[in-house]
Protein backbone atom coordinates (compact mmCIF):
# COMPACT_ATOMS: atom_id res chain seq x y z
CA UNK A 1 1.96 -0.20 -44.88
CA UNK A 2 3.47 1.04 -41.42
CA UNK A 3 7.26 0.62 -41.15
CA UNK A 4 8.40 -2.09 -39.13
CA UNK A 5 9.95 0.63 -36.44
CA UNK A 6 6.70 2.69 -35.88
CA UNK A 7 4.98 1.91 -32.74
CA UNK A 8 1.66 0.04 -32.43
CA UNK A 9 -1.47 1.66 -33.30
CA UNK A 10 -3.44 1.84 -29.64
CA UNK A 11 -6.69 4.16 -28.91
CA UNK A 12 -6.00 6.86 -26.46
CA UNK A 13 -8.68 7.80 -24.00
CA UNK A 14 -9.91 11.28 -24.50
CA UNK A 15 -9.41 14.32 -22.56
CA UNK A 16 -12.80 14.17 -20.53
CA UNK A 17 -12.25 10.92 -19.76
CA UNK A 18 -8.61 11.36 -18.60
CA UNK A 19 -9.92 14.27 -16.14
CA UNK A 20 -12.60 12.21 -14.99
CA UNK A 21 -10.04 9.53 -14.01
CA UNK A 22 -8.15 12.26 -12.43
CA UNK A 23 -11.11 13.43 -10.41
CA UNK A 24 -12.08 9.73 -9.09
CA UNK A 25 -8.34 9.25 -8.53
CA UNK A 26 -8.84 12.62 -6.17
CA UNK A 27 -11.40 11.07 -3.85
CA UNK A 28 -9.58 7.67 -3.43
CA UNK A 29 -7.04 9.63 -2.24
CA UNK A 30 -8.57 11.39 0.26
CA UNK A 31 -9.40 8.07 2.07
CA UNK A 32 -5.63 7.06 1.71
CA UNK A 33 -4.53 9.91 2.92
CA UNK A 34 -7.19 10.65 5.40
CA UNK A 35 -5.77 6.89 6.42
CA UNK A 36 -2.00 7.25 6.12
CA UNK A 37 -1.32 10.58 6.52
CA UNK A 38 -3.75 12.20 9.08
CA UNK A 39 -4.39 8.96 11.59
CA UNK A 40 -0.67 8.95 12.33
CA UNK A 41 -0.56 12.76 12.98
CA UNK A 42 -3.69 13.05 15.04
CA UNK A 43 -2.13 9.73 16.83
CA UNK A 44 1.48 11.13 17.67
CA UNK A 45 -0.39 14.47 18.55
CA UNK A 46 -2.57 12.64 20.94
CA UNK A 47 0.00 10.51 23.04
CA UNK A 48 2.80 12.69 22.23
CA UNK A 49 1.41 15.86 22.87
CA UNK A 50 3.12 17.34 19.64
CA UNK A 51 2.28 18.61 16.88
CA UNK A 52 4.11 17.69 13.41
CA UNK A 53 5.90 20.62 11.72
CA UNK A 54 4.24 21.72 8.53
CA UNK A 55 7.00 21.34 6.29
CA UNK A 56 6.89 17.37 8.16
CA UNK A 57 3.25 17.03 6.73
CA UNK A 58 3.86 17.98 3.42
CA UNK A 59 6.60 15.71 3.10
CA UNK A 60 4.79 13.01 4.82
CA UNK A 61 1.97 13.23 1.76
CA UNK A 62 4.51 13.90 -1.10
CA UNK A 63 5.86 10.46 -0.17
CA UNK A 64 2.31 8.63 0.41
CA UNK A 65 1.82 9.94 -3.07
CA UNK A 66 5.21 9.07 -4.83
CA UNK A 67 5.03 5.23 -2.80
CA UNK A 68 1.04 5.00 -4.28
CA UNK A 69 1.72 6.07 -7.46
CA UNK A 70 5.01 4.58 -8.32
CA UNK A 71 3.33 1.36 -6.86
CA UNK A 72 0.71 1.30 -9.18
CA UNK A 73 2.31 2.41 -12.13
CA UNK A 74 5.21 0.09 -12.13
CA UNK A 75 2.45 -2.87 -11.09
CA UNK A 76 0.18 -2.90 -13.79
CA UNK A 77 0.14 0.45 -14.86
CA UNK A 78 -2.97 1.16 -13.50
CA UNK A 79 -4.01 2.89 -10.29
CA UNK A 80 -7.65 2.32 -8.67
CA UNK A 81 -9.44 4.86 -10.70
CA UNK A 82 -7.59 3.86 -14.12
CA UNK A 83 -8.99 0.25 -13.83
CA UNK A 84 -11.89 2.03 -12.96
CA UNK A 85 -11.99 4.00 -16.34
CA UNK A 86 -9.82 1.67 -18.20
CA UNK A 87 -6.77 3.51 -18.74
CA UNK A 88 -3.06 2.14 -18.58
CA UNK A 89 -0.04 3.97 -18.90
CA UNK A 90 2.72 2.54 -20.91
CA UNK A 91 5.80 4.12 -21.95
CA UNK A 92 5.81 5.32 -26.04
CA UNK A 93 6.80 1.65 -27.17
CA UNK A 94 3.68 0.50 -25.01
CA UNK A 95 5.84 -1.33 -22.57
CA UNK A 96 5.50 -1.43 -18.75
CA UNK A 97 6.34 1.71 -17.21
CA UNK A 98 10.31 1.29 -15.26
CA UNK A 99 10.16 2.81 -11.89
CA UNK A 100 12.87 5.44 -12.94
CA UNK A 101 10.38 6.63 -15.61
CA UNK A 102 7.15 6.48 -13.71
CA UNK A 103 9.34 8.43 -11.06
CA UNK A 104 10.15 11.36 -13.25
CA UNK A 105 6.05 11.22 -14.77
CA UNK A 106 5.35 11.50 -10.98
CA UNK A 107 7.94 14.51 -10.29
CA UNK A 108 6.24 16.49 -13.70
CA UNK A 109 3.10 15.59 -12.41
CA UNK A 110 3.55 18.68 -9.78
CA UNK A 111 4.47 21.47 -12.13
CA UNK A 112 2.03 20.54 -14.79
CA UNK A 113 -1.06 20.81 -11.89
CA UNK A 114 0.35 23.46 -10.14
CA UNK A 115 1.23 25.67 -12.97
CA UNK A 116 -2.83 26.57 -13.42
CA UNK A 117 -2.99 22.73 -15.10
CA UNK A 118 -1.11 24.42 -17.98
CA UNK A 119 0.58 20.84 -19.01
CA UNK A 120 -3.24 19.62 -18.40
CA UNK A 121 -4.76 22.18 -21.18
CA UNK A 122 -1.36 20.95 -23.31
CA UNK A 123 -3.48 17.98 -24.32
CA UNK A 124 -5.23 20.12 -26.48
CA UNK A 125 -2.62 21.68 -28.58
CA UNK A 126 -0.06 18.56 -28.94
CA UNK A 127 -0.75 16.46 -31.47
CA UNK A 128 -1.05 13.39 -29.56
CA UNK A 129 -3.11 14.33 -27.25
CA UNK A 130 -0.54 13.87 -24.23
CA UNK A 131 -0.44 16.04 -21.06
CA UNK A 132 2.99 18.02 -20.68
CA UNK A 133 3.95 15.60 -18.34
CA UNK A 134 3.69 12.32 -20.37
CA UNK A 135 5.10 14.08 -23.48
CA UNK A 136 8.12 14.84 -21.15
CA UNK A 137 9.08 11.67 -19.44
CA UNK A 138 7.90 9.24 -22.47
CA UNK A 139 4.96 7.70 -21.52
CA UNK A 140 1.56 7.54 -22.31
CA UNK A 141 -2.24 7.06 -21.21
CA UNK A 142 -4.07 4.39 -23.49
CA UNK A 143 -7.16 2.41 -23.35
CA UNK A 144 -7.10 -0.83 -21.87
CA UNK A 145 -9.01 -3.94 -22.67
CA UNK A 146 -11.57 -5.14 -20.05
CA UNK A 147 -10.07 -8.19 -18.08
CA UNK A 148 -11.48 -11.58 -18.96
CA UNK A 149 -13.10 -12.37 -15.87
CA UNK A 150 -15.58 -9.17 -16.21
CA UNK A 151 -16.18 -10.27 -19.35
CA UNK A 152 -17.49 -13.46 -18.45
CA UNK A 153 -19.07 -12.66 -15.37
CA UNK A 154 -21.21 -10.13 -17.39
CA UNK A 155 -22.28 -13.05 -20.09
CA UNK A 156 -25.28 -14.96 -18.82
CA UNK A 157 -24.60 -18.49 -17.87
CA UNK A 158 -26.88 -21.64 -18.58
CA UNK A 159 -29.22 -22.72 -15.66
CA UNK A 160 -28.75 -25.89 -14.42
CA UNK A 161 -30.09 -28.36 -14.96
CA UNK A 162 -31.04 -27.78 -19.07
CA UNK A 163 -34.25 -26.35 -19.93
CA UNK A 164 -36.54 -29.40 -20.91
CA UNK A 165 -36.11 -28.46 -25.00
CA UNK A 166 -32.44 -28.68 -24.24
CA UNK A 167 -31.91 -32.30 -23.29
């Protein structure tokens, strides 16, 4: 019998699965950025007659990220491509995700990509399967359960009125 201070049992998605959220998540993004980070530019470069400085743009789409991200994972815990694949993050008691935490998952995001996705292949040598970055700021991926109103709308519904054997 489980002690009454160990967390609850919940089924973690897998590592493919994870990437291929991670991949989806890649091409939403491209159409929010291509939206809120490159209209703008080409705009102000059009009537301005300027050009942004590079170090501008990059900050620009650190902080579309960090407002997308945070957004989602502090609303729900989901982003587009996790309800997609039905993934949540939760924190390591499977509570919502605080904006402080989902702020420092977001800062060891960057390292764990950029270093090769070394805290990426980490998945496969921790024993709970986490990437780097989750192990580090206390949160998790899990599975989550579809929403009720997929569930019905994929049930077949009665014809109206009754079949004639059903009256």
């Amino acid at each position: 019998m489980p002690a009454a201070s160990d967390p609850p049992l919940v089924k973690r998605p897998g590592i493919l699965r994870r990437l291929a959220s991670m991949a989806y998540e890649s091409l939403l993004l491209l159409g929010v950025l291509a939206i809120l980070l490159v209209l703008p530019h080409v705009l102000l470069g059009a009537f301005a007659h300027r050009l942004a400085a590079p170090i501008v743009l990059q900050l620009h789409c650190f902080v579309v990220l960090l407002i997308y991200f945070l957004w989602f994972w502090t609303n729900g815990g989901q982003t587009l491509a996790m309800k997609t694949w039905r993934i949540r993050l939760v924190t390591r008691d499977g509570l919502a995700v605080p904006p402080v935490q989902a702020l420092l998952r977001f800062l060891l995001c960057w390292p764990s990509l950029a270093l090769g996705g070394g805290g990426i292949l980490w998945a496969l040598v921790d024993r709970d399967r986490l990437f780097l970055h989750d192990r580090l700021a206390g949160t998790q991926l899990v599975m989550s359960l579809p929403d009720r109103a997929a569930l019905s709308a994929s049930r077949p519904t009665r014809s109206w009125p009754p079949p004639p054997g059903e009256r």
